[in-house]
C-alpha atoms as a PDB file:
ATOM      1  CA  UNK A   1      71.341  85.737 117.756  1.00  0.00           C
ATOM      2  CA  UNK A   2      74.035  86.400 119.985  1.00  0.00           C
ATOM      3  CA  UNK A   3      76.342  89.706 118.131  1.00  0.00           C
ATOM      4  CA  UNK A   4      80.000  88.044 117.943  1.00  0.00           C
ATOM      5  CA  UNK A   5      82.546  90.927 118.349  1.00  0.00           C
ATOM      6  CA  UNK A   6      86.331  91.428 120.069  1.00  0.00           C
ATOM      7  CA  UNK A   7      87.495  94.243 121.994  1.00  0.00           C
ATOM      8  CA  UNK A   8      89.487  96.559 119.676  1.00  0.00           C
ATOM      9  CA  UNK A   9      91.883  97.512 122.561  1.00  0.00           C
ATOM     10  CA  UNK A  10      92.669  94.192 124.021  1.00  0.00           C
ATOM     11  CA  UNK A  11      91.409  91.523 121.399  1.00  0.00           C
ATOM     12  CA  UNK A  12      89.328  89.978 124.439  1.00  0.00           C
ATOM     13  CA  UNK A  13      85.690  88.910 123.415  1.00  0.00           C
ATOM     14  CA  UNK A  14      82.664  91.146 123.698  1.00  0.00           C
ATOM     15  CA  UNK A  15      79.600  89.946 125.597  1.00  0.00           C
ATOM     16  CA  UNK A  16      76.775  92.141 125.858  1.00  0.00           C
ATOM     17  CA  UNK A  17      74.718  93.136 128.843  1.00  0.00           C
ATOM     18  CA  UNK A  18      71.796  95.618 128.096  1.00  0.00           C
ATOM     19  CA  UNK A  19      72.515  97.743 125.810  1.00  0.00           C
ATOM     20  CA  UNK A  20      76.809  97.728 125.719  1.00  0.00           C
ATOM     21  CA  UNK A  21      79.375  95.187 125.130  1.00  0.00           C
ATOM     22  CA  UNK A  22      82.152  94.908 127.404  1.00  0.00           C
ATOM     23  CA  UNK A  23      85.431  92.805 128.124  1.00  0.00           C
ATOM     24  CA  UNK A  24      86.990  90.548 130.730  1.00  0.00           C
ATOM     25  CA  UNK A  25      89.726  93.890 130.679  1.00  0.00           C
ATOM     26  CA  UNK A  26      86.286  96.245 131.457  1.00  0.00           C
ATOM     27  CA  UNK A  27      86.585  97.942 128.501  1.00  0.00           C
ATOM     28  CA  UNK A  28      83.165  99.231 127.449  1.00  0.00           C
ATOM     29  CA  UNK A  29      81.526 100.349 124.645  1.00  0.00           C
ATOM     30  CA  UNK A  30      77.472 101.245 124.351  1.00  0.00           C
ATOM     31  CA  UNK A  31      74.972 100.811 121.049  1.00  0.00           C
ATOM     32  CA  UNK A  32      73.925 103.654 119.729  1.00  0.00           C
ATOM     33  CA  UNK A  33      70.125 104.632 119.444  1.00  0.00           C
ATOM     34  CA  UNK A  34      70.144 103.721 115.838  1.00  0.00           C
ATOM     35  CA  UNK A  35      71.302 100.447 116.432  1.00  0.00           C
ATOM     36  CA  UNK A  36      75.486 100.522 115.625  1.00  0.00           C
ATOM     37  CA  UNK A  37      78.303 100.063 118.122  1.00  0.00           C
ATOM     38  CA  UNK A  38      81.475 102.318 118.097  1.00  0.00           C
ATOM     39  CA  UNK A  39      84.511  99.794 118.177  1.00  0.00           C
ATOM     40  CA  UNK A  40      86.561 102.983 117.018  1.00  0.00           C
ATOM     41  CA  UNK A  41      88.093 104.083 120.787  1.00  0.00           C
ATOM     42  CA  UNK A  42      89.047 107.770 120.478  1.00  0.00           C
ATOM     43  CA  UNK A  43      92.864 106.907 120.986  1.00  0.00           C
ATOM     44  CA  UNK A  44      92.929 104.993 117.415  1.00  0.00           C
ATOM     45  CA  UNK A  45      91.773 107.942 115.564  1.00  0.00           C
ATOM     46  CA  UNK A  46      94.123 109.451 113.345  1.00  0.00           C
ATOM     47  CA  UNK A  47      91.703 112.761 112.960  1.00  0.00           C
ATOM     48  CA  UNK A  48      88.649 113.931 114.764  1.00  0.00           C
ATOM     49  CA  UNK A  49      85.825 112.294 111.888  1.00  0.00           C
ATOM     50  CA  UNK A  50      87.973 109.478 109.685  1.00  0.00           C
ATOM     51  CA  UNK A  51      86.238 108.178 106.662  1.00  0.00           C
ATOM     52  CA  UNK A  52      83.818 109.596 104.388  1.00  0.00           C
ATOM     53  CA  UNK A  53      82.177 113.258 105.082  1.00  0.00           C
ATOM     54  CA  UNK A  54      78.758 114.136 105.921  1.00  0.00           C
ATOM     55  CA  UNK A  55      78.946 115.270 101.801  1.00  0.00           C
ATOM     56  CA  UNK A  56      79.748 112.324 100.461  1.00  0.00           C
ATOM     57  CA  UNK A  57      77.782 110.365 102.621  1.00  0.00           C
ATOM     58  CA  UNK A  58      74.864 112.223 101.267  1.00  0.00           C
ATOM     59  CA  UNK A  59      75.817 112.215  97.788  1.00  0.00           C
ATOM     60  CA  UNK A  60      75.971 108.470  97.901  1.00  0.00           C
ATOM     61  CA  UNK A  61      72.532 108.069  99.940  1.00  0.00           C
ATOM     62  CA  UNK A  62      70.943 110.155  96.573  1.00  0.00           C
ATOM     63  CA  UNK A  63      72.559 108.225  93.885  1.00  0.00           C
ATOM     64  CA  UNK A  64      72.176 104.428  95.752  1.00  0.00           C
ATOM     65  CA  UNK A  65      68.301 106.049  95.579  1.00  0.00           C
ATOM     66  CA  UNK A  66      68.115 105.221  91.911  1.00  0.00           C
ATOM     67  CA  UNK A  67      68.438 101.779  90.427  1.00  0.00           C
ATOM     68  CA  UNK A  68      71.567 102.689  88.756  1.00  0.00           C
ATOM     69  CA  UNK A  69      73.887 100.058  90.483  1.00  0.00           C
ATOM     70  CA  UNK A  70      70.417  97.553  91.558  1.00  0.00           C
ATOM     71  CA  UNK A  71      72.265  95.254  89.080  1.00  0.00           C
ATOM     72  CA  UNK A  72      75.812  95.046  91.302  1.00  0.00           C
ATOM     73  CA  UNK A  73      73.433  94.872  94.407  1.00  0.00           C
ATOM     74  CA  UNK A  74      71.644  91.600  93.008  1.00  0.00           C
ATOM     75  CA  UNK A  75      74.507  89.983  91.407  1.00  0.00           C
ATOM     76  CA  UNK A  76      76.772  90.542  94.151  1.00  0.00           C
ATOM     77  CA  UNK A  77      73.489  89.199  96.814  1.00  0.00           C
ATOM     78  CA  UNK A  78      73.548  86.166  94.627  1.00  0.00           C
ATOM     79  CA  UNK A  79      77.121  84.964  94.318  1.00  0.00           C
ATOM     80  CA  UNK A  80      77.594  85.092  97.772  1.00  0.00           C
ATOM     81  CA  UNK A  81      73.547  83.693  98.702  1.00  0.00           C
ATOM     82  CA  UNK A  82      74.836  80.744  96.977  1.00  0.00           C
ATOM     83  CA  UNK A  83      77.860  80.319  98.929  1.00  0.00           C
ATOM     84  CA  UNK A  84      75.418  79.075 101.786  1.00  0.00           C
ATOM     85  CA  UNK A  85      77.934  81.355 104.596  1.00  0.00           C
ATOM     86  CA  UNK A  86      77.675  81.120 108.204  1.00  0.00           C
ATOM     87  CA  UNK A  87      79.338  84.523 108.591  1.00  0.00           C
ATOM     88  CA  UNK A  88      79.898  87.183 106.318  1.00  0.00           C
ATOM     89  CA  UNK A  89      82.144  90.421 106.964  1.00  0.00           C
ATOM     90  CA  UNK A  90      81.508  93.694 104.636  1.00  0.00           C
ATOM     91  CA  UNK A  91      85.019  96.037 104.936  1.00  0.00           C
ATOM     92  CA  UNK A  92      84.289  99.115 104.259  1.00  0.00           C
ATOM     93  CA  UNK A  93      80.337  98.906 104.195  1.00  0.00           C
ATOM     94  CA  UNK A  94      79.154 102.915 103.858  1.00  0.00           C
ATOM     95  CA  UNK A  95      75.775 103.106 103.890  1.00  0.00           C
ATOM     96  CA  UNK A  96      75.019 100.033 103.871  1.00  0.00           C
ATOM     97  CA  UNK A  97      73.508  99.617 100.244  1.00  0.00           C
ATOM     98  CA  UNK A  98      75.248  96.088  99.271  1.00  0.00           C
ATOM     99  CA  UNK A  99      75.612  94.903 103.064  1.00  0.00           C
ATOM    100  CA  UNK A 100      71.261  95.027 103.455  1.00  0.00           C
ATOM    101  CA  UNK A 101      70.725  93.085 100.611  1.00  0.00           C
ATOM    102  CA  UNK A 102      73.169  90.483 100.817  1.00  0.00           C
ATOM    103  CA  UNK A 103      71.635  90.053 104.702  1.00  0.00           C
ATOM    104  CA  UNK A 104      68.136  89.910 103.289  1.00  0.00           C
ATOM    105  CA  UNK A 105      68.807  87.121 101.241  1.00  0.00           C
ATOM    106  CA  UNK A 106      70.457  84.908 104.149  1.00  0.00           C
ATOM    107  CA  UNK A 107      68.455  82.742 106.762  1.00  0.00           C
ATOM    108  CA  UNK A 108      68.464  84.312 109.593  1.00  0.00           C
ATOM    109  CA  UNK A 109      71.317  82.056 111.287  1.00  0.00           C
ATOM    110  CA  UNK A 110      73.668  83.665 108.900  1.00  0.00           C
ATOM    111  CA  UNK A 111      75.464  86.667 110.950  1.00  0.00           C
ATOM    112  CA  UNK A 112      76.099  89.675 108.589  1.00  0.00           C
ATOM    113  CA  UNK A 113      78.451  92.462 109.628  1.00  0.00           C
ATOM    114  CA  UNK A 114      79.161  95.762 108.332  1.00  0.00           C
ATOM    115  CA  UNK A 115      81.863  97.663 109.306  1.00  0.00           C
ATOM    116  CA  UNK A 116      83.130 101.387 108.285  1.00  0.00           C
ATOM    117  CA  UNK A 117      85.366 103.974 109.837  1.00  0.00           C
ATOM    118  CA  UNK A 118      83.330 106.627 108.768  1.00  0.00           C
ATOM    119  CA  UNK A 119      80.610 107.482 111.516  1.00  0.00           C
ATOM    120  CA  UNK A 120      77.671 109.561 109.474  1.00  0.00           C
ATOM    121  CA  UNK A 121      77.987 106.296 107.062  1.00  0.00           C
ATOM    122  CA  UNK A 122      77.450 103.760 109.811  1.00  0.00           C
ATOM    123  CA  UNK A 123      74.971 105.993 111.375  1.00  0.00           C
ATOM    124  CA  UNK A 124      72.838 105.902 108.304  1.00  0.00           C
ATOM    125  CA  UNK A 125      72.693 102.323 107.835  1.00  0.00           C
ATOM    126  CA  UNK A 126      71.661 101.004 110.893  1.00  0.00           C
ATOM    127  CA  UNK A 127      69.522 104.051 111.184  1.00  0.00           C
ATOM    128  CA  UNK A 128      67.865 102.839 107.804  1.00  0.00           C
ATOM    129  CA  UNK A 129      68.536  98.833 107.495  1.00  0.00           C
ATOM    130  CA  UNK A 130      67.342  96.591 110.595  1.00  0.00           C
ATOM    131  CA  UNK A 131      69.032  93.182 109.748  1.00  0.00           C
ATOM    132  CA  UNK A 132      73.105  93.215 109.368  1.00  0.00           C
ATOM    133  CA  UNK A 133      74.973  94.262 112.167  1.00  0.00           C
ATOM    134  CA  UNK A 134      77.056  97.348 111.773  1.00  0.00           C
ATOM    135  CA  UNK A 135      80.002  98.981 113.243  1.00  0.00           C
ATOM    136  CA  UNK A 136      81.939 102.379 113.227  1.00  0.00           C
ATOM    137  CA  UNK A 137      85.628 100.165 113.314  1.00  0.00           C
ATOM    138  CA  UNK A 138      89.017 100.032 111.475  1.00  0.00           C
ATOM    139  CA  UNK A 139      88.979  97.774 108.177  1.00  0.00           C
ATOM    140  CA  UNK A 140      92.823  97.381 108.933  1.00  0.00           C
ATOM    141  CA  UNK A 141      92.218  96.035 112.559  1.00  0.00           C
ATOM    142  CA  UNK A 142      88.376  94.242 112.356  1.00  0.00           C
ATOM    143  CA  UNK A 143      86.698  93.873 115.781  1.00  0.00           C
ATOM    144  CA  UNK A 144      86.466  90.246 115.013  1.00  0.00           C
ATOM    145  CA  UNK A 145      88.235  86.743 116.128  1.00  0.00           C
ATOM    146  CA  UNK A 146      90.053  84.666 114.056  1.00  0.00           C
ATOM    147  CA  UNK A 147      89.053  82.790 110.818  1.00  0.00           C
ATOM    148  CA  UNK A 148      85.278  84.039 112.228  1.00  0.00           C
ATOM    149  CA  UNK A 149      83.869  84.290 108.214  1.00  0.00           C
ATOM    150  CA  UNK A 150      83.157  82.750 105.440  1.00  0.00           C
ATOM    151  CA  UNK A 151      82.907  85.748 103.063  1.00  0.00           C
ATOM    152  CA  UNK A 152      84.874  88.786 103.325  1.00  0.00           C
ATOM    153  CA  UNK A 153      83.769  91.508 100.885  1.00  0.00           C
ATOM    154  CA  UNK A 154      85.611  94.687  99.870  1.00  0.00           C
ATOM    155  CA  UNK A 155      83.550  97.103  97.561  1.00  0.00           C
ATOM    156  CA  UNK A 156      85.569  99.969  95.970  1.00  0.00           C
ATOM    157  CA  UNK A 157      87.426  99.867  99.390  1.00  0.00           C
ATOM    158  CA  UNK A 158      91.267  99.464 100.086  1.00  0.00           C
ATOM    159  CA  UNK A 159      92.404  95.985 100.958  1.00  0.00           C
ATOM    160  CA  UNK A 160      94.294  94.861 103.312  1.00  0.00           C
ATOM    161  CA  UNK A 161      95.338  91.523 102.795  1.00  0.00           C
ATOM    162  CA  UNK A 162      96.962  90.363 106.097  1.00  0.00           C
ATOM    163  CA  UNK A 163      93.339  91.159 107.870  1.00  0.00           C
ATOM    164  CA  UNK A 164      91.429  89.662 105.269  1.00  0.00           C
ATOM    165  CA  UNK A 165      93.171  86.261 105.584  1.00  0.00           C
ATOM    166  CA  UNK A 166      93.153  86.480 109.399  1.00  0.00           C
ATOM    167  CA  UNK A 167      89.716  86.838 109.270  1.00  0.00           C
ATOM    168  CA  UNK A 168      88.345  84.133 106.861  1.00  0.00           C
ATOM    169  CA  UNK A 169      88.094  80.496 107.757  1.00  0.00           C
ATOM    170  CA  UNK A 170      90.862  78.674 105.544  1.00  0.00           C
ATOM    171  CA  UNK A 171      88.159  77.538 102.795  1.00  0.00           C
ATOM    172  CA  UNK A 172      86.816  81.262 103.122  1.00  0.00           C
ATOM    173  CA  UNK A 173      86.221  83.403  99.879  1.00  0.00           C
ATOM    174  CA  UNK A 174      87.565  87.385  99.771  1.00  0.00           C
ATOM    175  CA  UNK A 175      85.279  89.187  97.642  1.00  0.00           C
ATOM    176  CA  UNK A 176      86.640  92.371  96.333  1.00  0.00           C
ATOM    177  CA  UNK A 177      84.725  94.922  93.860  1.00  0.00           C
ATOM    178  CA  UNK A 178      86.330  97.712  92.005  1.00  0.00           C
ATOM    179  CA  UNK A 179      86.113  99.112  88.696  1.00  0.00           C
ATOM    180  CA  UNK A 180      85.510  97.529  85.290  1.00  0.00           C
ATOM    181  CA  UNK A 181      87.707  99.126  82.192  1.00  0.00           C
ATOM    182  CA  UNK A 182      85.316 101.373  81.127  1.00  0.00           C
ATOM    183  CA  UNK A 183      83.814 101.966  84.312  1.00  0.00           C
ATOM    184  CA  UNK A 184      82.061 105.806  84.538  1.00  0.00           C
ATOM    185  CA  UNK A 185      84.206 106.103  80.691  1.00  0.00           C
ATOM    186  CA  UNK A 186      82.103 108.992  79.420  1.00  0.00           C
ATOM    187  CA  UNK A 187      82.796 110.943  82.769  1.00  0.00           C
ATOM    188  CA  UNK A 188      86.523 110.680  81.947  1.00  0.00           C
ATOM    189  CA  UNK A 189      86.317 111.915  78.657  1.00  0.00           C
ATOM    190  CA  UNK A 190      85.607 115.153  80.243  1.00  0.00           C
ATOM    191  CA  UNK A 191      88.286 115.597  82.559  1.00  0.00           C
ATOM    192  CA  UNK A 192      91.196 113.835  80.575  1.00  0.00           C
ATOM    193  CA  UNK A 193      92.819 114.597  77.320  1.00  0.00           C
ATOM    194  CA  UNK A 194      93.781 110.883  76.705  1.00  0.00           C
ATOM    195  CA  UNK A 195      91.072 108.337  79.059  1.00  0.00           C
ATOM    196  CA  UNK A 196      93.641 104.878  80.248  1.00  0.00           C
ATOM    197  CA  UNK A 197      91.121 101.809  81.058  1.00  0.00           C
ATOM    198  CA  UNK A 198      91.284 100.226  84.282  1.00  0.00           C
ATOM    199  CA  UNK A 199      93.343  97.649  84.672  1.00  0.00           C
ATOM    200  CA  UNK A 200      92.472  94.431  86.449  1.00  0.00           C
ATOM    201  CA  UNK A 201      93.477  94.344  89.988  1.00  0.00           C
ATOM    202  CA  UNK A 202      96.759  93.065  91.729  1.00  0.00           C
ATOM    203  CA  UNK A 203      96.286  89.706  93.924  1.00  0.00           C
ATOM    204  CA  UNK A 204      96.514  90.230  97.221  1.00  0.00           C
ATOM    205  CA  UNK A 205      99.505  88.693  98.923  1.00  0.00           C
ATOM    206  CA  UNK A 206      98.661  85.382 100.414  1.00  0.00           C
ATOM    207  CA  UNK A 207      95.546  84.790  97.952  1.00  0.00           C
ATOM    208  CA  UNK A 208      95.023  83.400  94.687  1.00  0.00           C
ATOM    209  CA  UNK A 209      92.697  84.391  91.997  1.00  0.00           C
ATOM    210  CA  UNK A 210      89.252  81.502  91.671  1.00  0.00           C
ATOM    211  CA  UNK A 211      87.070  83.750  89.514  1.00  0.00           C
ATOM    212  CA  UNK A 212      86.956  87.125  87.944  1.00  0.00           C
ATOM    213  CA  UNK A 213      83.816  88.158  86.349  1.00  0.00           C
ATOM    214  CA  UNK A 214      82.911  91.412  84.320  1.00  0.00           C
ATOM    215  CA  UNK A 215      79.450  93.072  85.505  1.00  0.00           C
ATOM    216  CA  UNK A 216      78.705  95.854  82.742  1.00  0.00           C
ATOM    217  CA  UNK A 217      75.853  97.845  81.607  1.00  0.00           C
ATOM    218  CA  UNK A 218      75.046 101.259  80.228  1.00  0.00           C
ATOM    219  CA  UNK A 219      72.707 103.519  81.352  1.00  0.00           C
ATOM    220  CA  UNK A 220      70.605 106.526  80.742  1.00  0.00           C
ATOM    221  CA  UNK A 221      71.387 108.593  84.104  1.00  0.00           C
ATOM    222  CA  UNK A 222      69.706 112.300  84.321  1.00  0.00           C
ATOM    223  CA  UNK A 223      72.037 115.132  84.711  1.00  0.00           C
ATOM    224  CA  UNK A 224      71.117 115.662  88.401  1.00  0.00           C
ATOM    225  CA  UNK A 225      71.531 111.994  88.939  1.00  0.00           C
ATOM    226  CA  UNK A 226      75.028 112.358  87.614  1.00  0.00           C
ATOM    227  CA  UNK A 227      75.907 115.165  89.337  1.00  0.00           C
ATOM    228  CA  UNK A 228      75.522 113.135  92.662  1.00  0.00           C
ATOM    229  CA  UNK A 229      77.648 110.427  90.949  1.00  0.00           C
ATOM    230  CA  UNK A 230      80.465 112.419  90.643  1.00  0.00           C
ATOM    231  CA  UNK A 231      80.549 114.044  94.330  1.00  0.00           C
ATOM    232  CA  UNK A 232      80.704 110.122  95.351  1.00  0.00           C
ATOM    233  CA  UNK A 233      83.827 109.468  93.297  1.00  0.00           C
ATOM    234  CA  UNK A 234      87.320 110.816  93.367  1.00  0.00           C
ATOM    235  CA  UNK A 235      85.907 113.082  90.036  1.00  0.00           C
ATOM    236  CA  UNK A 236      84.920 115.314  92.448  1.00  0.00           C
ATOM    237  CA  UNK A 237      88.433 117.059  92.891  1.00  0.00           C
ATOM    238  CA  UNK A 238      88.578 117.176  89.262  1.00  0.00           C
ATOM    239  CA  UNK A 239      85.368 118.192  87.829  1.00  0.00           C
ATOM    240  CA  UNK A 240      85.190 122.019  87.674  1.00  0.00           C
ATOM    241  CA  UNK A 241      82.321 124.635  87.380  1.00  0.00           C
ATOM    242  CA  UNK A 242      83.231 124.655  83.573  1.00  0.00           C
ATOM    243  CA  UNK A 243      82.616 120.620  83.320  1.00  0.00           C
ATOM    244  CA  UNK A 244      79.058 121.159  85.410  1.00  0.00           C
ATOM    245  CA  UNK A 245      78.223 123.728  83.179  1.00  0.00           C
ATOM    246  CA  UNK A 246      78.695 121.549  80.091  1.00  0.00           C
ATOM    247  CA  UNK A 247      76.693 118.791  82.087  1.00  0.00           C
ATOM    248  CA  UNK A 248      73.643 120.844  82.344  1.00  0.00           C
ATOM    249  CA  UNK A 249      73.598 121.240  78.437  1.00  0.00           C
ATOM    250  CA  UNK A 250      71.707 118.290  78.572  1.00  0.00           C
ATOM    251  CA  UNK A 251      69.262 116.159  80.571  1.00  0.00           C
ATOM    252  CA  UNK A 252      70.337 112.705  80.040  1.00  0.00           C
ATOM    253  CA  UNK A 253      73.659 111.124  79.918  1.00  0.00           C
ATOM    254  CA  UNK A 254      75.027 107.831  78.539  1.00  0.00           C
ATOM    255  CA  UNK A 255      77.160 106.386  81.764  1.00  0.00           C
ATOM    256  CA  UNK A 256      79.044 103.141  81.318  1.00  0.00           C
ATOM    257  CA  UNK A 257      79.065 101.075  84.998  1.00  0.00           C
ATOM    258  CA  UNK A 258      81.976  98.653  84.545  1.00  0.00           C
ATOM    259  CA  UNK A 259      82.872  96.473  87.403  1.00  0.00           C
ATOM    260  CA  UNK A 260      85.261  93.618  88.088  1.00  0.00           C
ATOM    261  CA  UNK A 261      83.765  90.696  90.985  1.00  0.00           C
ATOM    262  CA  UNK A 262      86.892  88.842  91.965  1.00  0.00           C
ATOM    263  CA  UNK A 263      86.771  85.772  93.932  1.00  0.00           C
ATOM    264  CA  UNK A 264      90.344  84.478  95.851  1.00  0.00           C
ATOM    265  CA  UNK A 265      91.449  82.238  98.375  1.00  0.00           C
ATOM    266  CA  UNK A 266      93.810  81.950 100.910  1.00  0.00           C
ATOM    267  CA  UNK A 267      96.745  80.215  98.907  1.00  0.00           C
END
């Protein structure tokens, strides 16, 4: 299957001899052992590791360990598994927990790409998943041509709306995940006097809402299960030794996963 990437310096198309795509411009860039390619030239950097830490990278790779979120995984595999794509683009794939499955469910003529800036992330999930094609690249600048997908998909990741259109086909779907209004409620309750619900997100300029469905469930989750939970959320600047402490108290926690799937289209 022939890997369908542009040059992130000159927007010329990649072809690949060996083991490195290159340019008509001779820009190069070379696969890494575990499988990735860096479309993230040094110069476009804005510090010396963007993304995610080595920290939260590992915190994630422990809690995606459980089945905690299997449910999103599936239900996300299957919405877009019945979409039939040709080409589907994950923004902002970490670790590559919802981008494998979603690939594993597809013929194999269906292209799946992963993209992250973070490094360690992208690292990890070729390292670990063999199908979708991944990418250390910018989310607001995709290495890819125009109109090139049929899915876009944006999980718990910023969005950037002018990309997103450029790269979906004009009867393309843009997927985007984020929280429910009681998503992770009970971990709130600890850190805030008076816990607001999430609201539903804004549609992205350009798009219009097609669908908007509510994937809930709670869940027993052990303490130390938790604990990696939080270090993969922004709780992690909040929660202090004190709220850790109070954690420990107990094995087993009651933890409400909340999330909104909503479906739009280029208006």
């Amino acid at each position: 299957m022939t890997i369908d990437y542009r040059c992130p310096i000159c927007s010329e198309a990649l072809t690949q001899t060996n083991n490195t795509l290159g340019c008509i411009n001779r820009h190069q860039f070379d696969f890494a052992k575990e499988g990735y390619i860096n479309l993230l030239p040094v110069q476009f950097k804005r510090s010396k590791q963007p993304g995610d830490n080595l920290d939260m990278v590992q915190a994630r790779r422990a809690f995606f360990a459980t089945s905690h979120y299997h449910f999103l995984q599936q239900s996300l595999a299957a919405l877009i598994t019945n979409k039939a794509p040709n080409v589907v683009i994950d923004l902002g794939c970490g670790e590559g927990f919802y981008t494998h499955a979603i690939a594993a469910q597809m013929p194999d003529s269906t292209q799946v790409y992963g993209l992250d800036i973070s490094k360690p992330a992208v690292k990890y999930a070729a390292k670990r998943y063999e199908k979708p094609h991944f990418s250390v690249a910018s989310s607001k600048d995709a290495p890819f041509k125009d109109k090139q997908a049929n899915v876009v998909l944006s999980i718990f990741a910023p969005v950037f709306a002018q990309e997103s259109a450029r790269l979906l086909q004009d009867d393309g779907t843009l997927i985007v995940v984020g929280p429910g209004p009681k998503h992770l409620f009970e971990l709130k309750q600890k850190i805030y006097d008076n816990v607001h619900l999430h609201e539903a997100p804004d549609c992205p300029q350009g798009f219009e809402v097609i669908e908007q469905t509510l994937v809930e469930d709670n869940q027993a989750v052990a303490t130390d299960i938790v604990e990696h939970l939080i270090q993969m959320t922004p709780f992690a600047w909040k929660f202090k030794a004190s709220h850790y402490e109070e954690l420990s108290r107990k094995d087993v926690h009651d933890i409400t996963f909340s999330f909104l799937v909503t479906q739009y289209q280029k208006v």
